[in-house]
PDB file of N, CA and C in Angstrom:
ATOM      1  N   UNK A   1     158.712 121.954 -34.499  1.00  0.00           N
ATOM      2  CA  UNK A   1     160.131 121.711 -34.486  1.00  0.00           C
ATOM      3  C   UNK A   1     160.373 120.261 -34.872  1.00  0.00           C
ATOM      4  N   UNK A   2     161.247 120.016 -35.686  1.00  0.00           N
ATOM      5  CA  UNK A   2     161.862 118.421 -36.531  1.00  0.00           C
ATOM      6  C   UNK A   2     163.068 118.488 -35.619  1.00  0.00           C
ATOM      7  N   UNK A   3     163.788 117.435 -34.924  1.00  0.00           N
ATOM      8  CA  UNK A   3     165.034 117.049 -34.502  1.00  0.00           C
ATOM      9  C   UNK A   3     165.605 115.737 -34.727  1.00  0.00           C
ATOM     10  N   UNK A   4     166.625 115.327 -34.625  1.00  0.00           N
ATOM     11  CA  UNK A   4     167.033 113.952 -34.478  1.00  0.00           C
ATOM     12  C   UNK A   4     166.785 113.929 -32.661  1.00  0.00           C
ATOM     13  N   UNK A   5     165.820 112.351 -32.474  1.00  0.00           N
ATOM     14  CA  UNK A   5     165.449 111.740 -31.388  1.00  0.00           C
ATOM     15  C   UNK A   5     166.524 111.324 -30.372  1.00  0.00           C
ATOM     16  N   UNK A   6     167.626 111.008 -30.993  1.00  0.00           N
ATOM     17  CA  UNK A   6     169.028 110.248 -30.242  1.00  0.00           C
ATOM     18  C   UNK A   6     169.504 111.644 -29.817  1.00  0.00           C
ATOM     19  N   UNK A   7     170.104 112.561 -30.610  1.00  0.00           N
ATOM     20  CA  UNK A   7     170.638 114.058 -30.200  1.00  0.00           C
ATOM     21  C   UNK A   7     169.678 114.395 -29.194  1.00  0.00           C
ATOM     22  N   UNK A   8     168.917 114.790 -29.071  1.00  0.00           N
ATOM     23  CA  UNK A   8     167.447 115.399 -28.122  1.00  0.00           C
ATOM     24  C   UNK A   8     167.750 114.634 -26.712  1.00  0.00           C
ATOM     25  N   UNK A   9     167.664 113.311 -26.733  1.00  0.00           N
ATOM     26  CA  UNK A   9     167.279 112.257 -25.909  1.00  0.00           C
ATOM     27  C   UNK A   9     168.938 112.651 -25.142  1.00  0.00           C
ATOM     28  N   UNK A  10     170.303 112.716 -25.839  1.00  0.00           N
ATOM     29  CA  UNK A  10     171.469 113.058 -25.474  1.00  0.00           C
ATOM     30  C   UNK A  10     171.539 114.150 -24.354  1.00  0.00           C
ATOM     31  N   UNK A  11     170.815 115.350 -25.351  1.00  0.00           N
ATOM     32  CA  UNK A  11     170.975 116.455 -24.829  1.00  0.00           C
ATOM     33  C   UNK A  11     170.288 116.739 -23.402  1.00  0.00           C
ATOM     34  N   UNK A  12     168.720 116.092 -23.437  1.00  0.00           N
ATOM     35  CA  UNK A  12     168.153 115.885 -22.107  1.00  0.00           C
ATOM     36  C   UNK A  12     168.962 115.228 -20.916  1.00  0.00           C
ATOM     37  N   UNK A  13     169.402 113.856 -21.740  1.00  0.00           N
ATOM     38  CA  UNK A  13     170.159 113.364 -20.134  1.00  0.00           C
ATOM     39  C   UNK A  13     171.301 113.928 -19.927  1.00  0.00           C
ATOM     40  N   UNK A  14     171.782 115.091 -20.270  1.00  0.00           N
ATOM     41  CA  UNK A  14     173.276 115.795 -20.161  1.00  0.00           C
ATOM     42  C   UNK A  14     172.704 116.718 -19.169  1.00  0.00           C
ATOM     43  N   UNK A  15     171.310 117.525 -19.383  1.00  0.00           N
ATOM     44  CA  UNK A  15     170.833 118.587 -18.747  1.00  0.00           C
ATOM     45  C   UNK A  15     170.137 117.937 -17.337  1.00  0.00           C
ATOM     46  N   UNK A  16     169.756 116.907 -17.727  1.00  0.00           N
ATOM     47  CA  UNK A  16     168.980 115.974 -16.451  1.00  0.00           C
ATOM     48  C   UNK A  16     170.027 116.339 -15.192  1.00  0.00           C
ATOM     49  N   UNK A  17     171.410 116.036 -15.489  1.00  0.00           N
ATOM     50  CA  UNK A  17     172.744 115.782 -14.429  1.00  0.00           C
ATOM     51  C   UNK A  17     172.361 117.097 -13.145  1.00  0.00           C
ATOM     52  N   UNK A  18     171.900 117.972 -13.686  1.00  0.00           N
ATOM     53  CA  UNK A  18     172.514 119.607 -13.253  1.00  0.00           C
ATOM     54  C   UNK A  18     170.996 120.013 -13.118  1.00  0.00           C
ATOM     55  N   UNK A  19     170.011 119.187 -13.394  1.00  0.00           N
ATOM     56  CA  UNK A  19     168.473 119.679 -13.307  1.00  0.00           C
ATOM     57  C   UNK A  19     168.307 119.632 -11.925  1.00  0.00           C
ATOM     58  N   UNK A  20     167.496 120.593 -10.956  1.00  0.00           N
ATOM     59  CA  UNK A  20     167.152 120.240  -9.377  1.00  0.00           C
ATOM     60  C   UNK A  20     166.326 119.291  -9.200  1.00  0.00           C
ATOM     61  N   UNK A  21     167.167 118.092  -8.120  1.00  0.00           N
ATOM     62  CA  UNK A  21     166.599 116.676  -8.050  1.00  0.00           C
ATOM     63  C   UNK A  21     165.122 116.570  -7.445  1.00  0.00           C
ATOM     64  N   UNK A  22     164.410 117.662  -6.960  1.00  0.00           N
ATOM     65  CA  UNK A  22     162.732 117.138  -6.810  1.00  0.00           C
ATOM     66  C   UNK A  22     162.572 117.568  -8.233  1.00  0.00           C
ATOM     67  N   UNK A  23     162.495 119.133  -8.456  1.00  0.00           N
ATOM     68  CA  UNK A  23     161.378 119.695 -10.032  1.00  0.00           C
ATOM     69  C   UNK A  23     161.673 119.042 -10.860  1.00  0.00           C
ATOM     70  N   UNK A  24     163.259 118.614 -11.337  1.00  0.00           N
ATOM     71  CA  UNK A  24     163.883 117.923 -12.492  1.00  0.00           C
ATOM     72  C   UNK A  24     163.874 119.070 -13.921  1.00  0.00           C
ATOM     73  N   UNK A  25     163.303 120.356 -13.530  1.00  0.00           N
ATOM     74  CA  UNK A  25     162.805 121.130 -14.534  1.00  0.00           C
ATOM     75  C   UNK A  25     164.104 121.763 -15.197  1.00  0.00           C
ATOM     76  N   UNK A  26     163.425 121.724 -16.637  1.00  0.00           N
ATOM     77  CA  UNK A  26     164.995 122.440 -17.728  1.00  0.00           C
ATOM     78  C   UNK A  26     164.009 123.531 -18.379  1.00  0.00           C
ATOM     79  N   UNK A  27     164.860 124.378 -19.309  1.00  0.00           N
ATOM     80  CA  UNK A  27     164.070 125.247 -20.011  1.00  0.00           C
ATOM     81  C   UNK A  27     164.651 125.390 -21.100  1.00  0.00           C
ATOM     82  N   UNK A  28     163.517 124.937 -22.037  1.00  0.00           N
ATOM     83  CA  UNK A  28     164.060 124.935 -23.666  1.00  0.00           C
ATOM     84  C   UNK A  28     163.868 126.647 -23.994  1.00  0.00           C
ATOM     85  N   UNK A  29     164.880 127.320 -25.025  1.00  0.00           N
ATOM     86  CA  UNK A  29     164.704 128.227 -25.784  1.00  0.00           C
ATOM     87  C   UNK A  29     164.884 128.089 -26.679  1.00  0.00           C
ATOM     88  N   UNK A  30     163.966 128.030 -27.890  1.00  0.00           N
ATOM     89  CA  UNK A  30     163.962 127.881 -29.313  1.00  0.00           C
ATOM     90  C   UNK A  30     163.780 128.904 -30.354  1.00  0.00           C
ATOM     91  N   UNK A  31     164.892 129.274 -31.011  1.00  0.00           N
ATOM     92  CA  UNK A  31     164.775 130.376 -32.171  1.00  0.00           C
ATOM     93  C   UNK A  31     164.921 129.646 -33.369  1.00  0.00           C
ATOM     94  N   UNK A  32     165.299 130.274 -34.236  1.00  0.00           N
ATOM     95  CA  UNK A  32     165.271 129.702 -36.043  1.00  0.00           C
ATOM     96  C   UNK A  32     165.967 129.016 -36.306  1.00  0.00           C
ATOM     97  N   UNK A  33     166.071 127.686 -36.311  1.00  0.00           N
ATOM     98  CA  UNK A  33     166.975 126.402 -36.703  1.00  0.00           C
ATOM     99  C   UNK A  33     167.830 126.677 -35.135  1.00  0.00           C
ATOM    100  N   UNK A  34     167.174 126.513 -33.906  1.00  0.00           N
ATOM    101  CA  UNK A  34     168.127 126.519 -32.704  1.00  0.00           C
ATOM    102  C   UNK A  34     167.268 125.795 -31.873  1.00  0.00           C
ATOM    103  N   UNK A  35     167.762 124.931 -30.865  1.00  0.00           N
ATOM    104  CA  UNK A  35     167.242 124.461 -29.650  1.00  0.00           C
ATOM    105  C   UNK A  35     168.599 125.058 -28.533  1.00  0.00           C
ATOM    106  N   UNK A  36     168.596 125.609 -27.330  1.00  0.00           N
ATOM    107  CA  UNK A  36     169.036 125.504 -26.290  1.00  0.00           C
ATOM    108  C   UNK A  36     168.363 125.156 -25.407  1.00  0.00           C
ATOM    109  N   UNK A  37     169.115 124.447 -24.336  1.00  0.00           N
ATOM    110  CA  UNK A  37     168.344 124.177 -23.326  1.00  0.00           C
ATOM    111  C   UNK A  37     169.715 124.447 -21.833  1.00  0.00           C
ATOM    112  N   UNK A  38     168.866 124.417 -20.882  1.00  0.00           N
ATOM    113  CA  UNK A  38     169.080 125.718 -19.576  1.00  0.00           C
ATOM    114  C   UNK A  38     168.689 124.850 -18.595  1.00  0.00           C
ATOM    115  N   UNK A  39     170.033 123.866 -17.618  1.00  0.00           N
ATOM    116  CA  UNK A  39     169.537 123.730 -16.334  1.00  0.00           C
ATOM    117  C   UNK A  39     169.765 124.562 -15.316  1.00  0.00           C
ATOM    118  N   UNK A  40     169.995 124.223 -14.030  1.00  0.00           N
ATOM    119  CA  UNK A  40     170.336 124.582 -12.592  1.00  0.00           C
ATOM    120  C   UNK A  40     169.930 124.036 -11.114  1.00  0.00           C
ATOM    121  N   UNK A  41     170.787 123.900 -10.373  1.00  0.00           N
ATOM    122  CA  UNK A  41     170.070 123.631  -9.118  1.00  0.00           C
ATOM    123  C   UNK A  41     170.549 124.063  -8.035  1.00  0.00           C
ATOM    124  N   UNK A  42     170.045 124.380  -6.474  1.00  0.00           N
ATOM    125  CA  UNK A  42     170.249 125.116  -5.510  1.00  0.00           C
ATOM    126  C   UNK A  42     171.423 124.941  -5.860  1.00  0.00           C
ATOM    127  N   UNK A  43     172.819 124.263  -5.805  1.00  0.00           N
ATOM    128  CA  UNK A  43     174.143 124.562  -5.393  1.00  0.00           C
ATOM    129  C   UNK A  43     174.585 125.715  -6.893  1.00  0.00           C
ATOM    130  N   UNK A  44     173.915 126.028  -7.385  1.00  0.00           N
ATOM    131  CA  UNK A  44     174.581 127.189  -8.141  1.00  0.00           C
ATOM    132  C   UNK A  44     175.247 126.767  -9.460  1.00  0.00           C
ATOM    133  N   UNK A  45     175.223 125.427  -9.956  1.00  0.00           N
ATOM    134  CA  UNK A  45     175.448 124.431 -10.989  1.00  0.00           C
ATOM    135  C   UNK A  45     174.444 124.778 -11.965  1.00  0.00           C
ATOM    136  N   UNK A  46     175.536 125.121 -12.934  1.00  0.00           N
ATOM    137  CA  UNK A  46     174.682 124.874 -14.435  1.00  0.00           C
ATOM    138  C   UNK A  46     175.058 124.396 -15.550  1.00  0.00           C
ATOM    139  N   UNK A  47     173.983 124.145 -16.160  1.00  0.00           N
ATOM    140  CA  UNK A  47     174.367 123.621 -17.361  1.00  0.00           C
ATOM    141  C   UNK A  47     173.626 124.197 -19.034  1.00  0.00           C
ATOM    142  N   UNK A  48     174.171 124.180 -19.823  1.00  0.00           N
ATOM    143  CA  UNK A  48     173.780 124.898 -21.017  1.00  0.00           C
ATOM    144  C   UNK A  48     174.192 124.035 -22.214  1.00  0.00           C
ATOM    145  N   UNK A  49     173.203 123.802 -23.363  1.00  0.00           N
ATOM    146  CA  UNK A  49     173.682 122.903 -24.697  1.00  0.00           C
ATOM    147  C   UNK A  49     172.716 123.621 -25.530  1.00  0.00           C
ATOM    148  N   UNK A  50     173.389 122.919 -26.736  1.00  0.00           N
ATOM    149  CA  UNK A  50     172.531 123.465 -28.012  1.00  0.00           C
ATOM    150  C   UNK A  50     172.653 122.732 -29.288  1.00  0.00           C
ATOM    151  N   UNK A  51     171.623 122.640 -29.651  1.00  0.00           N
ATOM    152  CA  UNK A  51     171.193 121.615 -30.624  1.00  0.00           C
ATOM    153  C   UNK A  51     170.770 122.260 -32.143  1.00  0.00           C
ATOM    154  N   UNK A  52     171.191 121.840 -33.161  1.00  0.00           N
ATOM    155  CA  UNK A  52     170.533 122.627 -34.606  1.00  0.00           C
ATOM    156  C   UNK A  52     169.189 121.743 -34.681  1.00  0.00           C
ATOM    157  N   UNK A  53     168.243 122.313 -34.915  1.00  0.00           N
ATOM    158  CA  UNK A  53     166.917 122.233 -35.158  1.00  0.00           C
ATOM    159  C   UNK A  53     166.281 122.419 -36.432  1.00  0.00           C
ATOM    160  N   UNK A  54     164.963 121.864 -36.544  1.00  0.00           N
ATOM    161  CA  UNK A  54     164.277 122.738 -37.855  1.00  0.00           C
ATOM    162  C   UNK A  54     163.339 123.193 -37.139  1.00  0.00           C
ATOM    163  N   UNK A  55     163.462 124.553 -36.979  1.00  0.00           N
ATOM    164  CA  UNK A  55     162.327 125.592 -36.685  1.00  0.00           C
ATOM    165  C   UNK A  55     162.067 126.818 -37.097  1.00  0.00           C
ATOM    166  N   UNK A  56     161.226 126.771 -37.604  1.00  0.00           N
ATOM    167  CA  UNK A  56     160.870 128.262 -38.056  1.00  0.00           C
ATOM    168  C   UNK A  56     159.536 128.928 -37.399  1.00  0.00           C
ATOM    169  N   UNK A  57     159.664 129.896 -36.728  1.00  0.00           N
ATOM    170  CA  UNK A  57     158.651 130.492 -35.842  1.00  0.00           C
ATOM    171  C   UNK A  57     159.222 131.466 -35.454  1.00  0.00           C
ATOM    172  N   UNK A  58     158.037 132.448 -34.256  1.00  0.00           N
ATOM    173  CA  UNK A  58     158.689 133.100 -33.338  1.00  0.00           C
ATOM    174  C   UNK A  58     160.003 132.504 -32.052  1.00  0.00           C
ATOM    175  N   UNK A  59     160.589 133.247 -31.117  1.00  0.00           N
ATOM    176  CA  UNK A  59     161.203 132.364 -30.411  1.00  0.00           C
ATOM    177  C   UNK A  59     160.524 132.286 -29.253  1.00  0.00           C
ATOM    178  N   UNK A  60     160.574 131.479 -28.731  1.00  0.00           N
ATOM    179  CA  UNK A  60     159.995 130.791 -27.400  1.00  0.00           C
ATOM    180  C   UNK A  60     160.792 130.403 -26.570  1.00  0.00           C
ATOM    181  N   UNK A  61     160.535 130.519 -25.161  1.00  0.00           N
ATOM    182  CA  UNK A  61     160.874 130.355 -24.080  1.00  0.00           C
ATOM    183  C   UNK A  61     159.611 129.100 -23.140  1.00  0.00           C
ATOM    184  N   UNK A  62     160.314 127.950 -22.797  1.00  0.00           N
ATOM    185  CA  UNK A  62     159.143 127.120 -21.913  1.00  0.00           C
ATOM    186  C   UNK A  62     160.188 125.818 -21.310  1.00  0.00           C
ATOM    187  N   UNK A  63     159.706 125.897 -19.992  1.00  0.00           N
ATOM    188  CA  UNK A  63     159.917 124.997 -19.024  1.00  0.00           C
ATOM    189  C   UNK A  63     159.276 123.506 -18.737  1.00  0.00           C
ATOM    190  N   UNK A  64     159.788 122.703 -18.703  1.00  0.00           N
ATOM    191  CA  UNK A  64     159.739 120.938 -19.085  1.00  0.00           C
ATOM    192  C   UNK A  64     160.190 120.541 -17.740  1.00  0.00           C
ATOM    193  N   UNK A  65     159.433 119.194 -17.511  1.00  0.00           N
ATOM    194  CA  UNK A  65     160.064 118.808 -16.538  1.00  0.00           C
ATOM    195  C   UNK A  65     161.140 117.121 -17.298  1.00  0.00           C
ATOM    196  N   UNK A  66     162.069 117.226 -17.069  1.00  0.00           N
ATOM    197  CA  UNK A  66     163.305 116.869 -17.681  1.00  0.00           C
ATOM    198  C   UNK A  66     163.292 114.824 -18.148  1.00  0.00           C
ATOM    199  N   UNK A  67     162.592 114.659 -16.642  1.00  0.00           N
ATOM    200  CA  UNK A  67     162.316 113.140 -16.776  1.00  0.00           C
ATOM    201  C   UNK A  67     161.421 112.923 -18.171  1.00  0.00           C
ATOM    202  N   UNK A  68     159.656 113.478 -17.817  1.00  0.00           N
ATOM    203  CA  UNK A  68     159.084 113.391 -18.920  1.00  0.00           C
ATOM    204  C   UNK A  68     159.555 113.340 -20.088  1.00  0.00           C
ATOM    205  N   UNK A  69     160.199 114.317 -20.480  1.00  0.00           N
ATOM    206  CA  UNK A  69     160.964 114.591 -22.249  1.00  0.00           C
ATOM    207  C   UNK A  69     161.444 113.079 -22.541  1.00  0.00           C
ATOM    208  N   UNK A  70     162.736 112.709 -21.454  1.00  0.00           N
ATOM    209  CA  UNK A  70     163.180 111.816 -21.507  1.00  0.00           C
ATOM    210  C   UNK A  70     162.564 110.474 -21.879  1.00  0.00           C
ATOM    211  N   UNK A  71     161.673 110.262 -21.144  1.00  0.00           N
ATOM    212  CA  UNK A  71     160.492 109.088 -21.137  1.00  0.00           C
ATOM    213  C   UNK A  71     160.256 109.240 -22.350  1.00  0.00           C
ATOM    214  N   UNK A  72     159.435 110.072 -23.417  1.00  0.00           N
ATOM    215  CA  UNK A  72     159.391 110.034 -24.319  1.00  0.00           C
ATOM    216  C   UNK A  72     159.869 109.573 -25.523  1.00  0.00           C
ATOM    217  N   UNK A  73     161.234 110.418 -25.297  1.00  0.00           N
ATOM    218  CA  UNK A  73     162.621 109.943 -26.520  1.00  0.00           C
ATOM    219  C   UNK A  73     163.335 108.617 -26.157  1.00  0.00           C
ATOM    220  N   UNK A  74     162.590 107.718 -24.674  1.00  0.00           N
ATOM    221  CA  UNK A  74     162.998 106.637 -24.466  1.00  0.00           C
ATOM    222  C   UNK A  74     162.102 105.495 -25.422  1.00  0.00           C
ATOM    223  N   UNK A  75     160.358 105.711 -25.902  1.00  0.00           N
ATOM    224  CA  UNK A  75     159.517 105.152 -26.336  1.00  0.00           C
ATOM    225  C   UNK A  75     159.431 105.077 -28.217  1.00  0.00           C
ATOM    226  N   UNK A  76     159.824 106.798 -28.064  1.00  0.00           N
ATOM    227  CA  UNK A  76     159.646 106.290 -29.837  1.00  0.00           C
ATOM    228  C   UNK A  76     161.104 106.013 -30.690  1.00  0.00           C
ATOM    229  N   UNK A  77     160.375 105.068 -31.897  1.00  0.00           N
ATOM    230  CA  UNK A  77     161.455 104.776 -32.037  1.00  0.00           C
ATOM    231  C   UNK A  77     162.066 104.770 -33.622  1.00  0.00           C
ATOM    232  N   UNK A  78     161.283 106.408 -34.206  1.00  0.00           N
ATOM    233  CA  UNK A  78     161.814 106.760 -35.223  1.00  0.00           C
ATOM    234  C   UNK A  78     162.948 107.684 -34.791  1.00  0.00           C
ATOM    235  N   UNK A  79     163.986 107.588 -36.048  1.00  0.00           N
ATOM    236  CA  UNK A  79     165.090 108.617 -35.966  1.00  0.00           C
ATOM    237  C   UNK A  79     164.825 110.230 -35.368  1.00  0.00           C
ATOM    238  N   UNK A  80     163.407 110.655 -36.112  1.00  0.00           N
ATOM    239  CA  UNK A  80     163.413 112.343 -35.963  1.00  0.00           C
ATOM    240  C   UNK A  80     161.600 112.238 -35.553  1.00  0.00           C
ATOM    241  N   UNK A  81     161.538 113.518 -34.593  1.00  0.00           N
ATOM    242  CA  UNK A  81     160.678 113.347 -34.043  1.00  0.00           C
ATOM    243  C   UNK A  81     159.951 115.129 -34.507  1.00  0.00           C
ATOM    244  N   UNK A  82     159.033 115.020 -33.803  1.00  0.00           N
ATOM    245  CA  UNK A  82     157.832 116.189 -34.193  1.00  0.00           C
ATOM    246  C   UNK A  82     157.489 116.819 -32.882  1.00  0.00           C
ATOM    247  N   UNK A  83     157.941 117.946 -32.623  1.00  0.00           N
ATOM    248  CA  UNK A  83     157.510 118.991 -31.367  1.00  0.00           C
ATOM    249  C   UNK A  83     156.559 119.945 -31.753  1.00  0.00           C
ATOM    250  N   UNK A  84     155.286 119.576 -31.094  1.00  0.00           N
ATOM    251  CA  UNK A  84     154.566 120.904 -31.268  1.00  0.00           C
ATOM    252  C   UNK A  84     154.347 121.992 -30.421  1.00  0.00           C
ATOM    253  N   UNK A  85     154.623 123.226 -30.589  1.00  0.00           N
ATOM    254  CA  UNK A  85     154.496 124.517 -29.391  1.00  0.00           C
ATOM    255  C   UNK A  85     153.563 125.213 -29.800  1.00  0.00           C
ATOM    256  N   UNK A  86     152.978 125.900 -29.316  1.00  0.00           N
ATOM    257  CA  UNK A  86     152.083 127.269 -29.297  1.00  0.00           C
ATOM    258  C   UNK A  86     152.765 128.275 -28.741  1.00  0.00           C
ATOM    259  N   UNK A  87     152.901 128.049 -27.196  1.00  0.00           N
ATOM    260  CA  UNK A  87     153.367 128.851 -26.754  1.00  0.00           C
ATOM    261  C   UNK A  87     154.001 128.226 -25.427  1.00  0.00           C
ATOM    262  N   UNK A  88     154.638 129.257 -24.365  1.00  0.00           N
ATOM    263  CA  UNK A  88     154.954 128.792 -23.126  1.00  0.00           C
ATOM    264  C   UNK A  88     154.002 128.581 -22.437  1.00  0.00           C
ATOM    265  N   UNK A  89     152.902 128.630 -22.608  1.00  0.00           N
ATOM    266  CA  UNK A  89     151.562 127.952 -21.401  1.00  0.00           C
ATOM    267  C   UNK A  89     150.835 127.110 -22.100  1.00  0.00           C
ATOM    268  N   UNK A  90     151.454 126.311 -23.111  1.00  0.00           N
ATOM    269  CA  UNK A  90     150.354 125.546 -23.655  1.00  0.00           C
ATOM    270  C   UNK A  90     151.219 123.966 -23.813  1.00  0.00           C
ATOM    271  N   UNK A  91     150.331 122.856 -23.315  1.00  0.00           N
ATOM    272  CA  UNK A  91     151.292 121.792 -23.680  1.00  0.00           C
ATOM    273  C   UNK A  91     151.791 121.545 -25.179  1.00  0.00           C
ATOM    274  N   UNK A  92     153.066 120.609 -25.137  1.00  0.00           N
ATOM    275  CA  UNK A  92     153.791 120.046 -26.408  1.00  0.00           C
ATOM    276  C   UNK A  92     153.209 118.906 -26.497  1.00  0.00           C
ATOM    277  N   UNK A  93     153.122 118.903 -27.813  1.00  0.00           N
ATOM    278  CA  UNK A  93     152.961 117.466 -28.585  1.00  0.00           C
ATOM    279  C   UNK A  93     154.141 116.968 -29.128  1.00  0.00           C
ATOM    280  N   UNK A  94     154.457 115.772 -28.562  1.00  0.00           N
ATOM    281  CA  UNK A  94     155.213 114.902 -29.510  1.00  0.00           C
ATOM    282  C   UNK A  94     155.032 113.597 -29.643  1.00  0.00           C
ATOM    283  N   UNK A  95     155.462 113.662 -31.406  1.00  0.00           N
ATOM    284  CA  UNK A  95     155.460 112.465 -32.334  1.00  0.00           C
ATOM    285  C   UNK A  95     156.589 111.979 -32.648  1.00  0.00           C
ATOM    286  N   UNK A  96     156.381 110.957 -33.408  1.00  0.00           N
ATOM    287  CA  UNK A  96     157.342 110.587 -34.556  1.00  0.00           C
ATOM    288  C   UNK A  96     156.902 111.290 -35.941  1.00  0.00           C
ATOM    289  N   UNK A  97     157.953 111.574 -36.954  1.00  0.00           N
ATOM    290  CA  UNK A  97     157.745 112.299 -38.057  1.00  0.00           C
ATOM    291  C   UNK A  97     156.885 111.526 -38.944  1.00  0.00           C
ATOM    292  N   UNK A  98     157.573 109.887 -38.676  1.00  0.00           N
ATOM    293  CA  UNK A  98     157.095 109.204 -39.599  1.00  0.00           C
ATOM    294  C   UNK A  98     155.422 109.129 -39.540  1.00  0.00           C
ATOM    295  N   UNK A  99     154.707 109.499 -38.559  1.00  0.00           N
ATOM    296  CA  UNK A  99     153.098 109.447 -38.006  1.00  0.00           C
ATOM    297  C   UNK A  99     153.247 108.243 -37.821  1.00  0.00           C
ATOM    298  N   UNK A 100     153.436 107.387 -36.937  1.00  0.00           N
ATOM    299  CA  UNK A 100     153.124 105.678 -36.589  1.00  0.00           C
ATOM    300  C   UNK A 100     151.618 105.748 -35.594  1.00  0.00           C
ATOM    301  N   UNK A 101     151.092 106.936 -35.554  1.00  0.00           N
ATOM    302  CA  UNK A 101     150.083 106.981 -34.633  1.00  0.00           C
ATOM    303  C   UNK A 101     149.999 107.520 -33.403  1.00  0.00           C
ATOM    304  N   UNK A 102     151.139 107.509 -32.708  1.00  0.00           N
ATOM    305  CA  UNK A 102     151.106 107.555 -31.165  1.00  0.00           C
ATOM    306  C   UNK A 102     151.486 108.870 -30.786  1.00  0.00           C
ATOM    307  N   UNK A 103     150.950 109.793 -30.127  1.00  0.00           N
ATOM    308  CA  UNK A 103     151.249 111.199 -29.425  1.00  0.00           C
ATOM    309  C   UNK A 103     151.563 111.102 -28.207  1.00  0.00           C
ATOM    310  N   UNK A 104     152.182 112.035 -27.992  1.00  0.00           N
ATOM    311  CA  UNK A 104     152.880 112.312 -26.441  1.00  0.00           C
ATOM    312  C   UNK A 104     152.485 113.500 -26.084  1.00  0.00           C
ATOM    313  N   UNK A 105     152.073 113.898 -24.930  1.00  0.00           N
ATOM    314  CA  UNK A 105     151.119 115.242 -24.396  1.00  0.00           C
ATOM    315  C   UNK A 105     152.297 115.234 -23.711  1.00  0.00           C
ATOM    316  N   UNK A 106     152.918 116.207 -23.142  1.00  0.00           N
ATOM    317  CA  UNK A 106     153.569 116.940 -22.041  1.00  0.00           C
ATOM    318  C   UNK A 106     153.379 118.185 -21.539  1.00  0.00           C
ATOM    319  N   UNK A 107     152.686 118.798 -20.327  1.00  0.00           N
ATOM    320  CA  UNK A 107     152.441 119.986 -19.908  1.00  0.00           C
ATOM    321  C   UNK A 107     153.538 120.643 -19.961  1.00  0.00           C
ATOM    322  N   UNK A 108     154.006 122.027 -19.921  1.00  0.00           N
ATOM    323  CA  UNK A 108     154.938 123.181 -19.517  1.00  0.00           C
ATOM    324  C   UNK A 108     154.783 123.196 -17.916  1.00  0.00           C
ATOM    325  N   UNK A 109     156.280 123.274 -17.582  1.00  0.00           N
ATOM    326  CA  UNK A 109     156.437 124.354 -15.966  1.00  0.00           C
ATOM    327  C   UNK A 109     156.863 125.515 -15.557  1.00  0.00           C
ATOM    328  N   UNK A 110     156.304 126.406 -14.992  1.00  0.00           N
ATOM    329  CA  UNK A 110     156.573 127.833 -14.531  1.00  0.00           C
ATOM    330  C   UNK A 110     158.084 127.171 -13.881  1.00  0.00           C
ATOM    331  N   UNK A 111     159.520 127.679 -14.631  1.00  0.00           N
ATOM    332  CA  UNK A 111     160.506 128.073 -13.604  1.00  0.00           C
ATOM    333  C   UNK A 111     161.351 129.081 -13.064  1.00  0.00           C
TER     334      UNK A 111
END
């Protein structure tokens, strides 16, 4: 998946608000040129956004914990960034598009 880093980084701290304050966990669903993402927490609060993407794949379903992402899109500091998935049990990689070198590992969470 290709995105703009600022949109992403937006969209996380919008979902962060409404994420449950220990897990912090959101859940991306990604189909063909789509990102949504899916909070909630005990009081019954939610939240929902959606982002145009470049993706082409199957669609996927996987759970993030909300800070991490964030941290990320706080460090790099090209415009559009590089998500890699396999699947929902396998960690993401992210880059910058431009390759400056540096990867970001983030595990998935069961939510």
């Amino acid at each position: 998946m290709y995105a703009d880093r600022s949109s992403l980084k937006d969209m996380f701290t919008r979902a962060s608000i409404l994420s449950h304050e220990n897990i912090r966990g959101i859940q991306l669903h990604l189909s063909e040129n789509q990102l949504q993402v899916f909070a909630n927490n005990p009081e019954h609060e939610q939240a929902e956004d959606c982002l145009e993407v470049d993706y082409q794949g199957e669609d996927l379903q996987i759970g993030f914990n909300v800070s991490y992402l964030i941290d990320v899109m706080n460090v790099l500091s090209s415009e559009n960034i590089r998500m890699t998935l396999l699947n929902a049990n396998s960690s993401a990689l992210i880059e910058s598009s431009e390759n400056d070198g540096n990867l970001y590992v983030i595990m998935p969470m069961r939510l």
